[in-house]
C-alpha atoms as a PDB file:
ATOM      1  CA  UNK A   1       0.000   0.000   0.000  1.00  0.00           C
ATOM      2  CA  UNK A   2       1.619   3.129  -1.186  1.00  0.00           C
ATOM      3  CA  UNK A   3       1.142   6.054   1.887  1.00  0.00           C
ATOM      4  CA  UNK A   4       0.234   9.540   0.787  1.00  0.00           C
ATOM      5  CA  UNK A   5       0.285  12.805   2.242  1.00  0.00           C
ATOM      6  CA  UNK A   6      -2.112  15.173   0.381  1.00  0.00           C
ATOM      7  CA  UNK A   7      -1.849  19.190   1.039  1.00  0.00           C
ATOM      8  CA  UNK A   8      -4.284  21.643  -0.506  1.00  0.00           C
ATOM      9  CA  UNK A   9      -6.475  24.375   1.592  1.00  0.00           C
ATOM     10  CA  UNK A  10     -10.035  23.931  -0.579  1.00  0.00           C
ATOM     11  CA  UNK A  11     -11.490  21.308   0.886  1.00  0.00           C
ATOM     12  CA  UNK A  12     -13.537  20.081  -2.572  1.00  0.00           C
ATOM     13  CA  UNK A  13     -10.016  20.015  -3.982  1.00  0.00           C
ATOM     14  CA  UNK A  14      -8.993  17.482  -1.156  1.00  0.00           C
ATOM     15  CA  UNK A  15     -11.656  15.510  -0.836  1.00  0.00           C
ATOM     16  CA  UNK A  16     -11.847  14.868  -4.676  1.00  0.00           C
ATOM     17  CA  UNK A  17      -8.344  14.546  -4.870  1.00  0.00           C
ATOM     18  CA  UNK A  18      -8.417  12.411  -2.146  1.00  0.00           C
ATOM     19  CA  UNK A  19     -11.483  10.369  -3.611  1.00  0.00           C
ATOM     20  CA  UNK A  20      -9.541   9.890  -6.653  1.00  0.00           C
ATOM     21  CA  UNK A  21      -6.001   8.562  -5.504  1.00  0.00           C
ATOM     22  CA  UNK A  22      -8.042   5.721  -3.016  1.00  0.00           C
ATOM     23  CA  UNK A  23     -10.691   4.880  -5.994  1.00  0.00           C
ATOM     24  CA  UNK A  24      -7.354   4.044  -8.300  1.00  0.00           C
ATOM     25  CA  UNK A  25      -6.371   0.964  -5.238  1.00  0.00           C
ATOM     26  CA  UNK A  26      -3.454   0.176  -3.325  1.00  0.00           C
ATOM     27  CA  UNK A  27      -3.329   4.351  -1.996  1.00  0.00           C
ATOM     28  CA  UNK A  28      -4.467   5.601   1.097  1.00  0.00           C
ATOM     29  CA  UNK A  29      -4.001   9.577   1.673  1.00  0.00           C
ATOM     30  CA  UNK A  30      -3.370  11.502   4.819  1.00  0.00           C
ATOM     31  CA  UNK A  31      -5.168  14.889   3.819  1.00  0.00           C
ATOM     32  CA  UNK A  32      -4.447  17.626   4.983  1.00  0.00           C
ATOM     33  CA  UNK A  33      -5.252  21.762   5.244  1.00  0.00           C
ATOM     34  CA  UNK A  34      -2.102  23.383   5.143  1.00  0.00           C
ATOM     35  CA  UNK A  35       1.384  23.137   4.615  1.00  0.00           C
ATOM     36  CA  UNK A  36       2.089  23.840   9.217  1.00  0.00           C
ATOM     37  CA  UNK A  37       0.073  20.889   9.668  1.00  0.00           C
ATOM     38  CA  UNK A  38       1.642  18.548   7.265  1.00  0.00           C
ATOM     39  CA  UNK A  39       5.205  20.110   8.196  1.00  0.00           C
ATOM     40  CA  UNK A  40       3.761  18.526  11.999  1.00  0.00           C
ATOM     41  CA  UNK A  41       2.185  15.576  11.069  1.00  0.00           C
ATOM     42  CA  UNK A  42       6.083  14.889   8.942  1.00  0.00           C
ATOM     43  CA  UNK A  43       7.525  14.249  12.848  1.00  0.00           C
ATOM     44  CA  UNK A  44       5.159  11.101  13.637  1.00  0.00           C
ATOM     45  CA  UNK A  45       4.243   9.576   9.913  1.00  0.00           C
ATOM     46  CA  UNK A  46       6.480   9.034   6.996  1.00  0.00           C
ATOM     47  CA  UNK A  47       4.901   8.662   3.446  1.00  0.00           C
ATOM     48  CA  UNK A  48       5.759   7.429  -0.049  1.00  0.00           C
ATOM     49  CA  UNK A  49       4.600  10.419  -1.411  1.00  0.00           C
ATOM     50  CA  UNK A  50       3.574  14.150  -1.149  1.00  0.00           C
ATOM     51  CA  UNK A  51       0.858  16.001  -2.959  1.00  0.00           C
ATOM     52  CA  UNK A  52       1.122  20.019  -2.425  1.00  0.00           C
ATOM     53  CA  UNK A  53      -0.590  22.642  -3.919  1.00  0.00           C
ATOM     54  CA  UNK A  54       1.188  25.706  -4.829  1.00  0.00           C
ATOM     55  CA  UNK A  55      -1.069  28.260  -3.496  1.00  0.00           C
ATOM     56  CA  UNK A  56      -1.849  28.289  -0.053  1.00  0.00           C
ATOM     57  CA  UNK A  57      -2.361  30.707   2.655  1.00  0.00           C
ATOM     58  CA  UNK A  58       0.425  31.195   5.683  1.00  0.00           C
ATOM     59  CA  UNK A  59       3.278  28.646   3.324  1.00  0.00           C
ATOM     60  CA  UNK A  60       3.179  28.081  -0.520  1.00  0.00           C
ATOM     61  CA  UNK A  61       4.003  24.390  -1.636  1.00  0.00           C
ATOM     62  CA  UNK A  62       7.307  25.565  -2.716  1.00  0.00           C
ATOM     63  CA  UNK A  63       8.518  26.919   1.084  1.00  0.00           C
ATOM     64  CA  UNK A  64       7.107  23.572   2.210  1.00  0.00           C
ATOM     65  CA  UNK A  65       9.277  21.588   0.238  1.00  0.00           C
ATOM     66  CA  UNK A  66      12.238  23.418   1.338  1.00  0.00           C
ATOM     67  CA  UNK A  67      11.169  23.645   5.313  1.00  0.00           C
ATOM     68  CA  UNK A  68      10.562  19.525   5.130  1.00  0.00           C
ATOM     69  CA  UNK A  69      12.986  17.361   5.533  1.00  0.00           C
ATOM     70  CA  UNK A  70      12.368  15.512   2.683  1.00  0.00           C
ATOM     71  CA  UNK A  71      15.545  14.003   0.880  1.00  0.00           C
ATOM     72  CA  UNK A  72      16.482  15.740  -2.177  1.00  0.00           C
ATOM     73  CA  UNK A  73      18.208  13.500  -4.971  1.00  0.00           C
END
C-alpha cells in the first residue's frame, strides 16, 4: 500500500483529490489543510509520497518543500 500525504487548503479540492487517488487501489491519503500541519504531522508519519498545492495561505508548496525534511536527490 503506497502512503500519501495530500496538502491543498479547498477542501472540494482534497476531498476529490483524495477520492480519486483511493478509488485508483493500493493508496491511502493523509489529507491535509495546510502546509504547518503537514510540516507537523512529517515528525510522527512518513509517506511514499507528497501532494502540495502551490497556493496556499500562511506557506506556498514551494517553502514547504524546502522547510521539510524531505531528501532531495
Amino acid at each position: 500500500m503506497i502512503s500519501v500525504l495530500l496538502v491543498d487548503d479547498e477542501e472540494v479540492l482534497r476531498d476529490i483529490t483524495t477520492t480519486f487517488l483511493e478509488e485508483a487501489g493500493g493508496i491511502t491519503v493523509r489529507p491535509v489543510s495546510s502546509a504547518p500541519e503537514a510540516l507537523s504531522l512529517m515528525e510522527s508519519e512518513t509517506f511514499d509520497a507528497i501532494v502540495s498545492d502551490y497556493e496556499m495561505p500562511v506557506m506556498n508548496g514551494i517553502d514547504f518543500f524546502k522547510s521539510s525534511k524531505i531528501p532531495r536527490y
